[in-house]
PDB file of N, CA and C in Angstrom:
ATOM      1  N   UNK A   1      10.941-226.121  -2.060  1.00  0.00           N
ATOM      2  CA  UNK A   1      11.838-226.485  -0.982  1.00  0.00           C
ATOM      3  C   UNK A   1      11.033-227.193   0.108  1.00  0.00           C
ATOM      4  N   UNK A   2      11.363-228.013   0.413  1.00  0.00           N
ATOM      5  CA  UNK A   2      10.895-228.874   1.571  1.00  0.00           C
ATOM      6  C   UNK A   2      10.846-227.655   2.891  1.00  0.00           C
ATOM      7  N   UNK A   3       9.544-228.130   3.878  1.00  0.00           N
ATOM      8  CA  UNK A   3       9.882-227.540   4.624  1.00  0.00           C
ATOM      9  C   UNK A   3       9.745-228.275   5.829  1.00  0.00           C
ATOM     10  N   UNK A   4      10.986-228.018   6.838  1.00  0.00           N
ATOM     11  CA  UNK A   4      11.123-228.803   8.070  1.00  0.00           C
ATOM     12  C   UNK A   4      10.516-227.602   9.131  1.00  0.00           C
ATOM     13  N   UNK A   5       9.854-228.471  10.039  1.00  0.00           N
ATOM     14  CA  UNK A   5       9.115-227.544  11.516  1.00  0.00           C
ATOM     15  C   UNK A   5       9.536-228.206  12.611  1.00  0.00           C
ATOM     16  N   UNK A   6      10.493-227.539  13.729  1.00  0.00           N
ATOM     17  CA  UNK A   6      10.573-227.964  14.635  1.00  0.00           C
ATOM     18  C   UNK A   6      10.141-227.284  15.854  1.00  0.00           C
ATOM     19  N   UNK A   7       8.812-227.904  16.610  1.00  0.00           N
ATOM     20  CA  UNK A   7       7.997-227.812  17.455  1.00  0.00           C
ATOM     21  C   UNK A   7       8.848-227.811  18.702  1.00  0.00           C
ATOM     22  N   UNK A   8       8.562-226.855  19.604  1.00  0.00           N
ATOM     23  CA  UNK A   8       8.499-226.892  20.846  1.00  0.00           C
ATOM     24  C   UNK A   8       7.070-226.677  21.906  1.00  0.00           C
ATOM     25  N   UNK A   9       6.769-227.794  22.639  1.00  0.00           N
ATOM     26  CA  UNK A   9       5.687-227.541  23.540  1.00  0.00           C
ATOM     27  C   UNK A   9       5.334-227.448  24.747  1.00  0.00           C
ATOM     28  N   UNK A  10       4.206-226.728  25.395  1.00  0.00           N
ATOM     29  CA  UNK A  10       4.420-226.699  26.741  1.00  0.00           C
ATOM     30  C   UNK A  10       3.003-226.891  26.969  1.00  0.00           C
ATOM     31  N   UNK A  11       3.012-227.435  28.183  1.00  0.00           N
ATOM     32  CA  UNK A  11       0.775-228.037  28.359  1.00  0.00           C
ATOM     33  C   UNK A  11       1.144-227.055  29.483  1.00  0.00           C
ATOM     34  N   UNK A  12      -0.018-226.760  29.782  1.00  0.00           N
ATOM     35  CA  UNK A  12      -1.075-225.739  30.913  1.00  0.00           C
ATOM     36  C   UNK A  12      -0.071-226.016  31.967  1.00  0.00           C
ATOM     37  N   UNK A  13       0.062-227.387  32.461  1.00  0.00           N
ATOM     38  CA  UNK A  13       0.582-227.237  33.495  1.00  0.00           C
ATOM     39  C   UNK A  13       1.741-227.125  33.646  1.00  0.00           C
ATOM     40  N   UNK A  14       3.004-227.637  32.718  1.00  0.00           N
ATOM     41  CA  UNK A  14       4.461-227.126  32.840  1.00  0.00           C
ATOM     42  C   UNK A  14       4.434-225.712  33.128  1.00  0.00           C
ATOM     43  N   UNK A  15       3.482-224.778  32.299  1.00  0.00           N
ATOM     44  CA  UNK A  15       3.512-223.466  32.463  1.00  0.00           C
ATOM     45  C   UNK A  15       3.311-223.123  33.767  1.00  0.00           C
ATOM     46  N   UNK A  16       2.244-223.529  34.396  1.00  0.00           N
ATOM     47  CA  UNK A  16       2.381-222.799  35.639  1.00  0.00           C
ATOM     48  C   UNK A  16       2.784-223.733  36.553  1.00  0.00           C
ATOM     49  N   UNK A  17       3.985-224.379  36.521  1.00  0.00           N
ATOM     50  CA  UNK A  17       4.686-225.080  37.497  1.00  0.00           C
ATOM     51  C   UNK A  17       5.546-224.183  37.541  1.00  0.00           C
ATOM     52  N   UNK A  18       6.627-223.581  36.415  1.00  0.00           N
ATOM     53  CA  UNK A  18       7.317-223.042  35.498  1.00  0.00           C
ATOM     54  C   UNK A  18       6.880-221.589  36.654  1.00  0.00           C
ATOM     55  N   UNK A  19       6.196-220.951  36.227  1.00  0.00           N
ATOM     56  CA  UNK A  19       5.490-219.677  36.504  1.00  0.00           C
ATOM     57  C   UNK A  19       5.458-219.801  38.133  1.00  0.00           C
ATOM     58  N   UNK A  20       4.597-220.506  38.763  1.00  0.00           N
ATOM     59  CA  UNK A  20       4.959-220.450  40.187  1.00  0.00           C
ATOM     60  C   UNK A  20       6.353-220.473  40.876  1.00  0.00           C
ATOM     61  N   UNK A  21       7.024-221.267  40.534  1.00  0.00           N
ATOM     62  CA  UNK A  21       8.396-221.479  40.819  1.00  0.00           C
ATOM     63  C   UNK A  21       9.535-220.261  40.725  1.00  0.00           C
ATOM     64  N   UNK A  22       8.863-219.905  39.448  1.00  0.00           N
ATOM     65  CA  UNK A  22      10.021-218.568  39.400  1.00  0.00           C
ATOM     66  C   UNK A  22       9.455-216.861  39.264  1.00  0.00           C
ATOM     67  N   UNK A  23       7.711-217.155  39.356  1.00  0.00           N
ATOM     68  CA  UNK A  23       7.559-215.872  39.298  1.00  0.00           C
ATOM     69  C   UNK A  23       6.571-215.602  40.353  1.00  0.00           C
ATOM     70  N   UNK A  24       6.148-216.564  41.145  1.00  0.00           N
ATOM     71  CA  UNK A  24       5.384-216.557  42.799  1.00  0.00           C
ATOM     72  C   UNK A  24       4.403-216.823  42.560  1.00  0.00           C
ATOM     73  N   UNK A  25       3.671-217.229  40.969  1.00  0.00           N
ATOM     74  CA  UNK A  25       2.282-217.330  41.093  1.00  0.00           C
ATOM     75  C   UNK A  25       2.108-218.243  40.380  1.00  0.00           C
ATOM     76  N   UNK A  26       0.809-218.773  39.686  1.00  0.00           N
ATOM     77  CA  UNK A  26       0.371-219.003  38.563  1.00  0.00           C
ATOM     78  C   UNK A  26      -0.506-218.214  38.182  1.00  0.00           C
ATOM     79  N   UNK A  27      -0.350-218.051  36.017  1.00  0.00           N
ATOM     80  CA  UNK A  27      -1.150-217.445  35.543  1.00  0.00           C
ATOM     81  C   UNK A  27      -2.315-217.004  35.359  1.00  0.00           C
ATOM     82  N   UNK A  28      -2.700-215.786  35.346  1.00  0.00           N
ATOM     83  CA  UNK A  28      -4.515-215.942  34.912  1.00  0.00           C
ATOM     84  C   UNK A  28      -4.830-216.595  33.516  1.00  0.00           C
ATOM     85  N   UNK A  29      -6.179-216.823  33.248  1.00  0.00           N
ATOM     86  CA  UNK A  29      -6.596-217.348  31.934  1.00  0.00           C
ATOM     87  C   UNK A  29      -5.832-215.744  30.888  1.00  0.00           C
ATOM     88  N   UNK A  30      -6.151-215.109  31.141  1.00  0.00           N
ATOM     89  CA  UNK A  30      -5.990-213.705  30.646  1.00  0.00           C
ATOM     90  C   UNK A  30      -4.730-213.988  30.104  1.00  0.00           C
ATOM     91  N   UNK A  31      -3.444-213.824  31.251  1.00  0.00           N
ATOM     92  CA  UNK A  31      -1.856-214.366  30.620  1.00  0.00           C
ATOM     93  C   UNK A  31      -1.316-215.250  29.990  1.00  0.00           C
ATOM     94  N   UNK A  32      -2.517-216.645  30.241  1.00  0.00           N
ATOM     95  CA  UNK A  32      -2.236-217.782  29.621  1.00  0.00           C
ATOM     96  C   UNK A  32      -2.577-217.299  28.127  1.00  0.00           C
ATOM     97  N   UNK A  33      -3.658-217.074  27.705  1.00  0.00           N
ATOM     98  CA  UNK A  33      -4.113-216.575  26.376  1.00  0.00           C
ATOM     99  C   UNK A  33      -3.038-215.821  25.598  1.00  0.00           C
ATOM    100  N   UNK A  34      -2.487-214.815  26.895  1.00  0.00           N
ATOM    101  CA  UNK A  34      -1.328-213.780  26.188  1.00  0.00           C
ATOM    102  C   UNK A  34      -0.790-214.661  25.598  1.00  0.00           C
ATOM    103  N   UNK A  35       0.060-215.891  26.062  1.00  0.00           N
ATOM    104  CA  UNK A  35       1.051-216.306  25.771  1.00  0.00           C
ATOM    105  C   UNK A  35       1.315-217.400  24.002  1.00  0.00           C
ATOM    106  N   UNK A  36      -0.289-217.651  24.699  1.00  0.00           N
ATOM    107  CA  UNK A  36      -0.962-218.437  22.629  1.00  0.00           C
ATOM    108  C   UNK A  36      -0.865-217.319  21.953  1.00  0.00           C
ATOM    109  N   UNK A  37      -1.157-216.077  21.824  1.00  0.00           N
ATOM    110  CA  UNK A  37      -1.546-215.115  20.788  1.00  0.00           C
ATOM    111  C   UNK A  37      -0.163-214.284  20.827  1.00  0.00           C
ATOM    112  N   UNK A  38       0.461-214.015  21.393  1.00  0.00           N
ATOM    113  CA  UNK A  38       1.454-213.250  21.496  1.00  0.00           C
ATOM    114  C   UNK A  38       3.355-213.338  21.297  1.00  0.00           C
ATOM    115  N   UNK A  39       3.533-214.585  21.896  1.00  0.00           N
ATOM    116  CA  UNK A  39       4.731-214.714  22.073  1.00  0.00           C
ATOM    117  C   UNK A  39       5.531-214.899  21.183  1.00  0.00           C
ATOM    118  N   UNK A  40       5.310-214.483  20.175  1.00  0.00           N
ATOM    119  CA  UNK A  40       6.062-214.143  18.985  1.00  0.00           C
ATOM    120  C   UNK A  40       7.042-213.214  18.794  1.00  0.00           C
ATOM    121  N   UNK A  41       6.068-212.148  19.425  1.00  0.00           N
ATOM    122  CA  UNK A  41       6.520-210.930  19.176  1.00  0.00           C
ATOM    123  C   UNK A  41       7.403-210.094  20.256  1.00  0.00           C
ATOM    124  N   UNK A  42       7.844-211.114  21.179  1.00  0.00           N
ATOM    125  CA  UNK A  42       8.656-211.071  22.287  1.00  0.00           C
ATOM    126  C   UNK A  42      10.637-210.628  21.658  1.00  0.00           C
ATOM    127  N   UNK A  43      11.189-210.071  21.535  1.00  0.00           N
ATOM    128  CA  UNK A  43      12.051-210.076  21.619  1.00  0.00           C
ATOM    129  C   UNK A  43      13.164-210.863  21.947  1.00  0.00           C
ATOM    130  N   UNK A  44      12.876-211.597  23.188  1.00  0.00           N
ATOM    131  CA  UNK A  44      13.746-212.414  23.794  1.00  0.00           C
ATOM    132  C   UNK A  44      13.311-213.813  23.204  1.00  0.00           C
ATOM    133  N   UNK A  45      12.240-214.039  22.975  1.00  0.00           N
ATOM    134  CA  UNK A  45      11.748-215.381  22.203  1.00  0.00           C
ATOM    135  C   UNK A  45      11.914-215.440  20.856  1.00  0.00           C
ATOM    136  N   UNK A  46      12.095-214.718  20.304  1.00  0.00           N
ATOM    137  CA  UNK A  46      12.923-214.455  19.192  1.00  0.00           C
ATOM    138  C   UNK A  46      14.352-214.246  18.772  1.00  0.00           C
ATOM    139  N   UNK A  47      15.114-214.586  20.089  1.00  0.00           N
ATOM    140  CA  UNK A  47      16.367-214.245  20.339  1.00  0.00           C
ATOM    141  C   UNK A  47      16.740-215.845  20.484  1.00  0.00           C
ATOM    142  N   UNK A  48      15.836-216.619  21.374  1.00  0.00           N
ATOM    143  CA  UNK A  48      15.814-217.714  21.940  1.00  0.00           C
ATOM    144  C   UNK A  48      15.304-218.633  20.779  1.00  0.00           C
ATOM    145  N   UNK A  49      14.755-218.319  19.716  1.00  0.00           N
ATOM    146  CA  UNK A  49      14.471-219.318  18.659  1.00  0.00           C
ATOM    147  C   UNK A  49      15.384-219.166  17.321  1.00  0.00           C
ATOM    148  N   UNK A  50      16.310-218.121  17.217  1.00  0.00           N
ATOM    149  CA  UNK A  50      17.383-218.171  16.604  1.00  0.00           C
ATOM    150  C   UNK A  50      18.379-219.073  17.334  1.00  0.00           C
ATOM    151  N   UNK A  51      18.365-218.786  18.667  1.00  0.00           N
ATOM    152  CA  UNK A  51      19.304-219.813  19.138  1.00  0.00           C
ATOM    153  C   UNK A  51      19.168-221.263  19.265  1.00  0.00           C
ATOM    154  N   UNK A  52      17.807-221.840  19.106  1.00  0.00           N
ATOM    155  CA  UNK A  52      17.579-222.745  19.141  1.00  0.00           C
ATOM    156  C   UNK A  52      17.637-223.725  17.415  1.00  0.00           C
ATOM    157  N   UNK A  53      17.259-222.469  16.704  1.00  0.00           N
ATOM    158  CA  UNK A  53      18.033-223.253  15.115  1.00  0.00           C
ATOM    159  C   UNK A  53      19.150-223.349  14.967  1.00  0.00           C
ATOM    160  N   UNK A  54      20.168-222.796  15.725  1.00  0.00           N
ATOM    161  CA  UNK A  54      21.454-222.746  15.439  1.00  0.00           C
ATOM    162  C   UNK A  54      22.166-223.804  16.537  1.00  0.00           C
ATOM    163  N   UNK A  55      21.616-224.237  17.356  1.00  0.00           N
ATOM    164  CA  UNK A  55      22.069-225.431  18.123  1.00  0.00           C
ATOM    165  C   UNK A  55      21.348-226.176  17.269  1.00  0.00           C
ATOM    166  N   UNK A  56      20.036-226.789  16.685  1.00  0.00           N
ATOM    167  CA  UNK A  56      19.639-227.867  15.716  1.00  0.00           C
ATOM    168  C   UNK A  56      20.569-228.135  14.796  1.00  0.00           C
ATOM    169  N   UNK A  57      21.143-226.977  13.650  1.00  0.00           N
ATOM    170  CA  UNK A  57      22.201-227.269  13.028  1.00  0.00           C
ATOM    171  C   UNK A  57      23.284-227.957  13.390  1.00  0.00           C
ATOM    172  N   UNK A  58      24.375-227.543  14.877  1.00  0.00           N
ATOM    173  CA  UNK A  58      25.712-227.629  15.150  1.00  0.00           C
ATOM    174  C   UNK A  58      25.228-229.328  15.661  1.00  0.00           C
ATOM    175  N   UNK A  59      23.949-229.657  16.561  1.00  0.00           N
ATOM    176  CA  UNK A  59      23.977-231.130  16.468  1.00  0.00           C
ATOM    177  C   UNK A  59      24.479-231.642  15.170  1.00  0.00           C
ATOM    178  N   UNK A  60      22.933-231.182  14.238  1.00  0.00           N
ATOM    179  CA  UNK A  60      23.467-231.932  12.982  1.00  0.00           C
ATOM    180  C   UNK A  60      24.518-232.136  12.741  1.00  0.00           C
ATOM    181  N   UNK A  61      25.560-231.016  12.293  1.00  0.00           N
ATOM    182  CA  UNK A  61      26.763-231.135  11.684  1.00  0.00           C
ATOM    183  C   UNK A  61      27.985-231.872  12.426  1.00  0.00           C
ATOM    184  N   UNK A  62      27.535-232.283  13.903  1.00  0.00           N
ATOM    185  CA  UNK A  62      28.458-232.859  14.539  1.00  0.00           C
ATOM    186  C   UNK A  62      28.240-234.097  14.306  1.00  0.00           C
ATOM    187  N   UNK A  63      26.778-234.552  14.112  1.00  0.00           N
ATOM    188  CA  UNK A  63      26.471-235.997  14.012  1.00  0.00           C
ATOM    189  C   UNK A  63      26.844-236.137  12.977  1.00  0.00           C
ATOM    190  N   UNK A  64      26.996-235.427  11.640  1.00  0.00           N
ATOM    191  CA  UNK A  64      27.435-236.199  10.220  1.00  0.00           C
ATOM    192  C   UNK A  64      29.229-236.007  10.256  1.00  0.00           C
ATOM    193  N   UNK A  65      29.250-235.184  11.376  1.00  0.00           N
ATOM    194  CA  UNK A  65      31.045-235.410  11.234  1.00  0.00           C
ATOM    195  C   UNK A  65      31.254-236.693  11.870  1.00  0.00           C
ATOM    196  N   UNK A  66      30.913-237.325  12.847  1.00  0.00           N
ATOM    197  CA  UNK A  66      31.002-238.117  13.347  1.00  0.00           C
ATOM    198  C   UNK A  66      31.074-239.179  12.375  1.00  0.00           C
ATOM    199  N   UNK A  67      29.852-239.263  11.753  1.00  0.00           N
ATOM    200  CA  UNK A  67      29.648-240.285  10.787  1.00  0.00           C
ATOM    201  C   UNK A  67      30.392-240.622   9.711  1.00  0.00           C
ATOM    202  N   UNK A  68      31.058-239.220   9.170  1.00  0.00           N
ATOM    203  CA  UNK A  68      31.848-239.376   8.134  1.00  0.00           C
ATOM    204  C   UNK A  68      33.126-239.876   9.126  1.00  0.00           C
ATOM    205  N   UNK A  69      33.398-239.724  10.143  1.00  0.00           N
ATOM    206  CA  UNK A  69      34.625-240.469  10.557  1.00  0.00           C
ATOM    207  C   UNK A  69      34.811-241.382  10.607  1.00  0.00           C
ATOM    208  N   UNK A  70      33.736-242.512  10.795  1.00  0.00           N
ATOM    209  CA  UNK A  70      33.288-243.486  10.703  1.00  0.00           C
ATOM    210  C   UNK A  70      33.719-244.571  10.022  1.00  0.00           C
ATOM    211  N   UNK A  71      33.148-243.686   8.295  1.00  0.00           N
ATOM    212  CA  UNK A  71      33.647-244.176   6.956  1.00  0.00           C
ATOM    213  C   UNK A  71      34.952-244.111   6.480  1.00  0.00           C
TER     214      UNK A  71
END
């Protein structure tokens, strides 16, 4: 089976633009690290990446409805 990967990314500094803005600070190296090694196993990011395959799909399927209307 083919396999498709769809990447989401964030550089150093979105993060702690991100992080200051809504949590008063920016990160230590310490939290930043957390966030490479860890955030997997987050609950809510795992909640948030089911939701994010399931909006990839409903695009899809809207764009090929579209298309088939087309034809």
């Amino acid at each position: 089976m083919e396999e498709i990967l769809l990447t989401v990314e964030f550089d150093t500094d979105e993060i702690q633009s991100f992080a200051e803005a809504n949590f008063g600070r920016e990160l230590t190296k310490v939290e930043l690290d957390e966030i490479k090694m860890s955030w997997y196993l987050d609950e809510d990011v795992c909640w948030s990446r089911t939701q994010l395959l399931a909006s990839a799909i409903k695009m899809a399927i809207k764009s090929s409805d579209i298309e088939l209307a087309k034809s």
